[in-house]
Protein backbone atom coordinates (compact mmCIF):
# COMPACT_ATOMS: atom_id res chain seq x y z
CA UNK A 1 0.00 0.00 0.00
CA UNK A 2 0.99 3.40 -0.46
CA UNK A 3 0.56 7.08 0.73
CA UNK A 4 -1.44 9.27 -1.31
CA UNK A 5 -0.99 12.48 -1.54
CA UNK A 6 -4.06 15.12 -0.88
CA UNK A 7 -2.51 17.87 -3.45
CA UNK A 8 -0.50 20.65 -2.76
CA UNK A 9 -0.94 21.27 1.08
CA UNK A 10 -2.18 25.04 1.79
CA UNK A 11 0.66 27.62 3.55
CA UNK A 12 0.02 28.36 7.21
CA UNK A 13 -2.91 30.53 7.50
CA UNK A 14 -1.80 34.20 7.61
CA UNK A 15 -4.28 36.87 9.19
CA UNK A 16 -4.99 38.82 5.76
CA UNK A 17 -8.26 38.06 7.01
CA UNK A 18 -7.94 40.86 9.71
CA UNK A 19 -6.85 43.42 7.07
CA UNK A 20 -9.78 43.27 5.46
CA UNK A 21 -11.71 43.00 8.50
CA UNK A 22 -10.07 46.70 9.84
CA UNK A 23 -9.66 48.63 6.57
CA UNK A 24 -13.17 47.15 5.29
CA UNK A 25 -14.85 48.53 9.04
CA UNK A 26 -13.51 51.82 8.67
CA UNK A 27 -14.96 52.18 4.85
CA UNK A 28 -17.74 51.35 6.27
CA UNK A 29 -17.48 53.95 9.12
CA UNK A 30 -16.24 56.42 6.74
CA UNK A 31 -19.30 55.85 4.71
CA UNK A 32 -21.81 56.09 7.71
CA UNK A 33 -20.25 59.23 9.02
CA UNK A 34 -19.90 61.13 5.02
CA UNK A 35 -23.68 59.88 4.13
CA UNK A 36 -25.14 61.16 7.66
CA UNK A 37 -23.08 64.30 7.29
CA UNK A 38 -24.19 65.37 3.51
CA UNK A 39 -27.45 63.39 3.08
CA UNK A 40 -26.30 62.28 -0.20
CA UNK A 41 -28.75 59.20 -1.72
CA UNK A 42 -25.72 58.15 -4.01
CA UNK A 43 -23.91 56.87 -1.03
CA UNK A 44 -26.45 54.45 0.13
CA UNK A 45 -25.59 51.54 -2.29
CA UNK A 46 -22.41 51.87 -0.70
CA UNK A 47 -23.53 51.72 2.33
CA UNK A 48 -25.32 48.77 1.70
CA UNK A 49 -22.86 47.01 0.46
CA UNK A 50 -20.18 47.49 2.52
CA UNK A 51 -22.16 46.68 5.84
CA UNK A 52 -23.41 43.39 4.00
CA UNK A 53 -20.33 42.14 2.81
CA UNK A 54 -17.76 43.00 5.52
CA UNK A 55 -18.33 40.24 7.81
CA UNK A 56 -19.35 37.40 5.30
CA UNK A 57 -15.96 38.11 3.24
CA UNK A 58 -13.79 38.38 6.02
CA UNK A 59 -15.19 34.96 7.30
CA UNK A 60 -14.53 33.89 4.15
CA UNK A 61 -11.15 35.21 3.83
CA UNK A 62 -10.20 33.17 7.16
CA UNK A 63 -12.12 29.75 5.86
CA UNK A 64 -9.65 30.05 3.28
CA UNK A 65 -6.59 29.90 5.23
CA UNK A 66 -7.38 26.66 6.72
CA UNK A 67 -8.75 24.57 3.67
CA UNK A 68 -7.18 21.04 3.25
CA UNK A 69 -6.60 20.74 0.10
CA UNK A 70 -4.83 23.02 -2.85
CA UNK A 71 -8.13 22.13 -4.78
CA UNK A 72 -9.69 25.07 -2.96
CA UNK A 73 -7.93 27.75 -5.11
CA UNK A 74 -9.19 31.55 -4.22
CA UNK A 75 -11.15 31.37 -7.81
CA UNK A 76 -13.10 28.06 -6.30
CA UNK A 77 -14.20 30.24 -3.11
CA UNK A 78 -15.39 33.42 -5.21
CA UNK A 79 -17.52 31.21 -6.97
CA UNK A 80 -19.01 29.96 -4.43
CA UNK A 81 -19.44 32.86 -2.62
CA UNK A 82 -21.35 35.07 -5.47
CA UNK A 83 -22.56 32.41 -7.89
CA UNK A 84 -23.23 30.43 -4.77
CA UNK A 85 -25.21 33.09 -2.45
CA UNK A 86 -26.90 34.43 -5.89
CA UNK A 87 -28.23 31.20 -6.93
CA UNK A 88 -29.44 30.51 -2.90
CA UNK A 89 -30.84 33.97 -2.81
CA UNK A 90 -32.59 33.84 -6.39
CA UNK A 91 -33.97 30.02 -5.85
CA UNK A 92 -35.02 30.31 -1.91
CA UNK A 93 -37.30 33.29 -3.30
CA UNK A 94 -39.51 31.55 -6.49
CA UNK A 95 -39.78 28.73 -3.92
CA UNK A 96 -41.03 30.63 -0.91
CA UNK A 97 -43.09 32.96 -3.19
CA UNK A 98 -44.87 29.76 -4.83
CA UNK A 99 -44.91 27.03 -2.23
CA UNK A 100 -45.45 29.20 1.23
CA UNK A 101 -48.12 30.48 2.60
CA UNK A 102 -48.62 32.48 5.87
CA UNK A 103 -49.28 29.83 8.42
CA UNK A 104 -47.82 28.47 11.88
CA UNK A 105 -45.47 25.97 10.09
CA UNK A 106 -44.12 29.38 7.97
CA UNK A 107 -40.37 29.24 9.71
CA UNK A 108 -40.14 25.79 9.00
CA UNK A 109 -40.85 25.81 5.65
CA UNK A 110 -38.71 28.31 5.06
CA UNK A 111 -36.01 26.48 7.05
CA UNK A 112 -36.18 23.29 4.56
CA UNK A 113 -36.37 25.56 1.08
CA UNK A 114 -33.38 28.10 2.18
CA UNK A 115 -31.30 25.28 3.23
CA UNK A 116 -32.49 23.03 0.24
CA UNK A 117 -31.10 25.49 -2.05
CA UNK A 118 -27.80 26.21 -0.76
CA UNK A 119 -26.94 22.71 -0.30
CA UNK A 120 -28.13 22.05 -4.24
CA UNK A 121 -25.99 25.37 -5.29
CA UNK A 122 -23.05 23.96 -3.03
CA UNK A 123 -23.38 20.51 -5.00
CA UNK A 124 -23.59 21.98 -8.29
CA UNK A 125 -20.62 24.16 -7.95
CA UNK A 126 -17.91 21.98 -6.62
CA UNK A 127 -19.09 18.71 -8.62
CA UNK A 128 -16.03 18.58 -11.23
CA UNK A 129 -13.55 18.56 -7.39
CA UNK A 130 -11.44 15.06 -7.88
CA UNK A 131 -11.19 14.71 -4.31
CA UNK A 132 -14.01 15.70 -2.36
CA UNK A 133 -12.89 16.03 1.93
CA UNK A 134 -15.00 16.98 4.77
CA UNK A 135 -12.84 19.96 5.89
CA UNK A 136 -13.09 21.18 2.29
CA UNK A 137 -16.54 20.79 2.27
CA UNK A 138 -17.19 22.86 5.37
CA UNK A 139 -15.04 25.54 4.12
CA UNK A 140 -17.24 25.55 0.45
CA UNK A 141 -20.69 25.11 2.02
CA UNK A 142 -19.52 28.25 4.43
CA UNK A 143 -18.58 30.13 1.49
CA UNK A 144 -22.12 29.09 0.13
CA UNK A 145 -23.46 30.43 3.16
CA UNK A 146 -22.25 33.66 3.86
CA UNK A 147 -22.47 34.56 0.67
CA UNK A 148 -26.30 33.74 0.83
CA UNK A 149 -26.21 36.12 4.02
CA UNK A 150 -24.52 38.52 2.08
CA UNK A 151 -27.09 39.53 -0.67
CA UNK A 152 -29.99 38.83 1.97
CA UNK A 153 -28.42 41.43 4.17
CA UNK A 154 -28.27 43.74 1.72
CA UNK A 155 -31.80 43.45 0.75
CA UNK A 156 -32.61 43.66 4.63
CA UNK A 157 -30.60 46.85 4.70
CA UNK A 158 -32.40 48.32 1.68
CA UNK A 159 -35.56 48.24 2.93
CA UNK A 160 -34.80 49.10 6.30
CA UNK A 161 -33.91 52.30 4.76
CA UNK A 162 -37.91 53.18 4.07
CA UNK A 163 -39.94 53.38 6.88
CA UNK A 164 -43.73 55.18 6.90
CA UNK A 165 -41.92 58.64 7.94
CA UNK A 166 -39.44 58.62 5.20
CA UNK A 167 -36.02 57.23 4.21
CA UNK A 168 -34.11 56.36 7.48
CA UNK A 169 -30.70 55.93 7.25
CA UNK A 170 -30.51 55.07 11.51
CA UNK A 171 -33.00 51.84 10.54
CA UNK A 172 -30.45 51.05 7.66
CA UNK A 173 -27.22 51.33 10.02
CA UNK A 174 -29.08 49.32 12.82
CA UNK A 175 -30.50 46.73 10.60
CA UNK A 176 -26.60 46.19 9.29
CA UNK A 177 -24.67 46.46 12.55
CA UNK A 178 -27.13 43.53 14.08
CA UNK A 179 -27.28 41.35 10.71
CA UNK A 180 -23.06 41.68 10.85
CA UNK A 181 -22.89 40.62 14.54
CA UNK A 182 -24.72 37.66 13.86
CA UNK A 183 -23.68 36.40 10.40
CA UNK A 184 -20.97 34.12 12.06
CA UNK A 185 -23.93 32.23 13.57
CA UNK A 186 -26.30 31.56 10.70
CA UNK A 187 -25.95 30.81 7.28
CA UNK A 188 -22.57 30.47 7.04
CA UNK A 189 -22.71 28.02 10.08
CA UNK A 190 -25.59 26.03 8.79
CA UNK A 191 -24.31 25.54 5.57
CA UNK A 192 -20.84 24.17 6.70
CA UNK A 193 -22.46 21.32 8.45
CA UNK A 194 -24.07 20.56 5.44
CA UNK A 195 -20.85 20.84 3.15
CA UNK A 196 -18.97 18.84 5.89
CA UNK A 197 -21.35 15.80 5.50
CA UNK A 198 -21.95 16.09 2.06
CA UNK A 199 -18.16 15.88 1.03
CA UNK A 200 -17.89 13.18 3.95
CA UNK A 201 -17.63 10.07 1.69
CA UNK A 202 -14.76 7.23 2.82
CA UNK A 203 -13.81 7.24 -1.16
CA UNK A 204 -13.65 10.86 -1.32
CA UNK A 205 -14.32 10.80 -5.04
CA UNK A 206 -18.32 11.11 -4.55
CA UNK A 207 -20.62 13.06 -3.20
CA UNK A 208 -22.21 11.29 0.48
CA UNK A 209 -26.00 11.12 -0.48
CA UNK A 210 -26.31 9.23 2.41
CA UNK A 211 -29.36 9.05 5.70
CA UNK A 212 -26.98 11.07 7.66
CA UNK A 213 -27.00 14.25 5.31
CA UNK A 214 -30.60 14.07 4.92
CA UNK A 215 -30.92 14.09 8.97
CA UNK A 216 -28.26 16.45 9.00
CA UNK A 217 -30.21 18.70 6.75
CA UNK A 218 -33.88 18.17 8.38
CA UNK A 219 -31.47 19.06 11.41
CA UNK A 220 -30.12 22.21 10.16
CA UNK A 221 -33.68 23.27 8.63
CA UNK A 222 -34.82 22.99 12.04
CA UNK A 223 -32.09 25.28 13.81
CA UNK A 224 -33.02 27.57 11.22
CA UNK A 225 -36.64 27.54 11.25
CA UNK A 226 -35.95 28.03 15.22
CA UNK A 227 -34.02 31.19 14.16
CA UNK A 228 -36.47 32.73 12.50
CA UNK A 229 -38.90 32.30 14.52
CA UNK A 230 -37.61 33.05 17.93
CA UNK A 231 -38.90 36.58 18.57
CA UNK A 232 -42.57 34.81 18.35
CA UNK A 233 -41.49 32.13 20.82
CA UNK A 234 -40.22 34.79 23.44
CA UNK A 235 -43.07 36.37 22.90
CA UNK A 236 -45.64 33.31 23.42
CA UNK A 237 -43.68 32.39 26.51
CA UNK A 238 -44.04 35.91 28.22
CA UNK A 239 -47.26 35.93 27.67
CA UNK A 240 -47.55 32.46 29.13
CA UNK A 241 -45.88 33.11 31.76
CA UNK A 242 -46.56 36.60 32.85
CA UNK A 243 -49.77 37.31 30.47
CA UNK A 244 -52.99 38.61 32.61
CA UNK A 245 -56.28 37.91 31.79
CA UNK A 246 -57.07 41.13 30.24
CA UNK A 247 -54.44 41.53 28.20
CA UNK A 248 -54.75 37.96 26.62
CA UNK A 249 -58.41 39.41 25.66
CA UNK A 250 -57.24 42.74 24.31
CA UNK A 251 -55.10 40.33 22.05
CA UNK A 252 -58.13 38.25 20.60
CA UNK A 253 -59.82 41.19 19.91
CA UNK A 254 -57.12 42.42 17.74
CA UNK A 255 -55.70 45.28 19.76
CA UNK A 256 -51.81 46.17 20.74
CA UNK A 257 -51.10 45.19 24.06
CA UNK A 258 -48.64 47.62 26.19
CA UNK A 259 -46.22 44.96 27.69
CA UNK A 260 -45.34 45.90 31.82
CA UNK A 261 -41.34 46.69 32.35
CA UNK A 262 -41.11 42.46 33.55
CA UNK A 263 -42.48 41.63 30.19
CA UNK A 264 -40.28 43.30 28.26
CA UNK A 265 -37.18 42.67 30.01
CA UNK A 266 -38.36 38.73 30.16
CA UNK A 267 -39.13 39.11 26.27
CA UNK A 268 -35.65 40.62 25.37
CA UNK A 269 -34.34 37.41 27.91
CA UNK A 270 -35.82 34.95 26.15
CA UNK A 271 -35.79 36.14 22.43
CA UNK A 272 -31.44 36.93 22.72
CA UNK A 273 -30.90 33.93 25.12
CA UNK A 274 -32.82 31.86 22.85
CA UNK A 275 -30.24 32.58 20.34
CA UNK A 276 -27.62 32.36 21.94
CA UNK A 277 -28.54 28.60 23.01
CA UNK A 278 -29.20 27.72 18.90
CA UNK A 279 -25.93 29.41 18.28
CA UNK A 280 -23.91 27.17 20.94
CA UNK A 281 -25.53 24.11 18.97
CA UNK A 282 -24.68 24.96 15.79
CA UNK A 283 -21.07 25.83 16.87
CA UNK A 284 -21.00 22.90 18.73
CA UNK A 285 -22.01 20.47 15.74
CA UNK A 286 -19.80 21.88 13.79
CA UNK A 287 -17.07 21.49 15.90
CA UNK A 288 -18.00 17.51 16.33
CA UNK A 289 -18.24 16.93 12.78
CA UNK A 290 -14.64 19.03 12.38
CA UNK A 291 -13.35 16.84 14.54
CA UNK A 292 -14.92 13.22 12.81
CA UNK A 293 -13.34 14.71 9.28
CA UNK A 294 -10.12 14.69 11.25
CA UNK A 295 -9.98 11.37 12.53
CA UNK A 296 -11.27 10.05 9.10
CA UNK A 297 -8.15 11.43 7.26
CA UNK A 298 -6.02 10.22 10.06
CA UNK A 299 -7.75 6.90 9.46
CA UNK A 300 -6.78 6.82 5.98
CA UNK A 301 -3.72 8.09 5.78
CA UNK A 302 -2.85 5.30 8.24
CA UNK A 303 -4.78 2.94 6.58
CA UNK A 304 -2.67 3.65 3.28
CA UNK A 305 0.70 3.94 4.79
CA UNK A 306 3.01 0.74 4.34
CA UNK A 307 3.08 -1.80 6.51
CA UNK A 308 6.92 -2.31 7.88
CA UNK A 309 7.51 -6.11 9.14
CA UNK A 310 10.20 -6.72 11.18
């Protein structure tokens, strides 16, 4: 038996990633600070897309310090990213538009079309790769991801910006700065599981259509749906569990309901703690399946190393 070779082995990860994390955040600042200053429209595109962008790319940018193999050149990623996040973006919408409707089980089916789509873009753009590894796959289906965050962000942003008194470009920052801080935690994250399983075949040749991704992505759909639809949960469970009678009427009748200063602390509670807890799962699956791609290649690479007999 013999050892074979992964391709050329990446260089040591360097932290380019943080240059374009610092000079890309004080654009952006720049760009907050000129646009507030001079009220000028034309700089809201930029605006847009620099508080979009920033934090998927720069994710992106460190993925790519840390892929396995030399397969996953920089022109690989871009792809990925844009063709990737477009196609996500583009395909999640004729779905949702045709196949949802407003009901309870809303989240969730958006949950199983958003993450349908991105793994099916993921699959379609890295199908020619000879050698298909976990690691690799994690650090594709992220680049998937964010860049399916990206272009949603920036239609989040946009529309932020009009509000029933007028163009508001506080709504526009705030909708960005929150989006940014948790990127890292959602589509990118999701989507890495998925590209981790996915590329997770013992051959490495294939594609692993297996039970486990299709758990793995019923799994994921779920943590999403959850997502989504947290603020609703914190709000059922304050109003189960500090709701009076009179304001659970008001409610049926149709009329806003002014919450007490326990409710809306408990609300805020339970809606940011809620996310925090399906953050620490996802970053905690990922981490476990991380660590099964590594002990797979150490399997194999043991597995094909020569045997030496005394």
């Amino acid at each position: 038996m013999h050892y074979e070779s992964t391709g050329s082995a990446p260089s040591r990860p360097r932290r380019s990633w943080l240059r374009i994390l610092g000079v890309g955040l004080l654009l952006w600042l720049l760009t907050v600070v000129v646009t507030f200053a001079t009220g000028n429209p034309n700089l809201v595109p930029t605006l847009v897309l620099l508080g979009s962008f920033l934090v998927p790319v720069t994710f992106v940018a460190w993925a790519f310090g840390r892929r396995h193999s030399g397969e996953v050149t920089a022109e690989l990623l871009l792809n990925t990213f844009i063709t990737g996040g477009v196609l996500g973006v583009l395909g999640a919408s004729l779905l949702e538009t045709y196949l949802l409707h407003p009901s309870p089980g809303l989240f969730f089916g958006v949950g199983l079309v958003e993450e349908a789509v991105k793994l099916a873009a993921l699959a379609f753009l890295t199908r020619r790769l000879t050698r298909k590894f976990a690691l690799d796959g994690m650090i594709l289906g992220a680049a998937v991801g964010f860049g399916f965050a990206a272009f949603e962000s920036a239609g989040y942003a946009f529309t932020a910006l009009f509000t029933e008194h007028g163009l508001s470009l506080v709504d526009l920052v705030q909708t960005e700065i929150l989006r940014g801080l948790l990127a890292p935690v959602g589509h990118g994250l999701w989507t890495a599981i998925l590209g981790g399983v996915l590329f997770s075949a013992s051959d490495h040749r294939h594609f692993a259509f297996t039970r486990r991704l299709l758990l793995s992505y019923l799994g994921v759909s779920v943590l999403h749906a959850l997502w989504d639809s947290m603020h609703g949960i914190a709000l059922t469970l304050t109003l189960l569990l500090t709701g009076t009678p009179t304001q659970s009427w008001l409610l049926e009748q149709g009329y806003q309901v002014q919450p007490t200063p326990l409710q809306a602390n408990l609300f805020t509670l339970l809606s940011w703690g809620g996310l925090v807890v399906l953050a620490l799962v996802g970053v905690g699956w990922l981490v476990l399946e991380r660590r099964g791609a590594n002990r797979q290649e150490r399997s194999a690479v043991l597995w094909r190393m020569p045997t030496v007999r005394g």
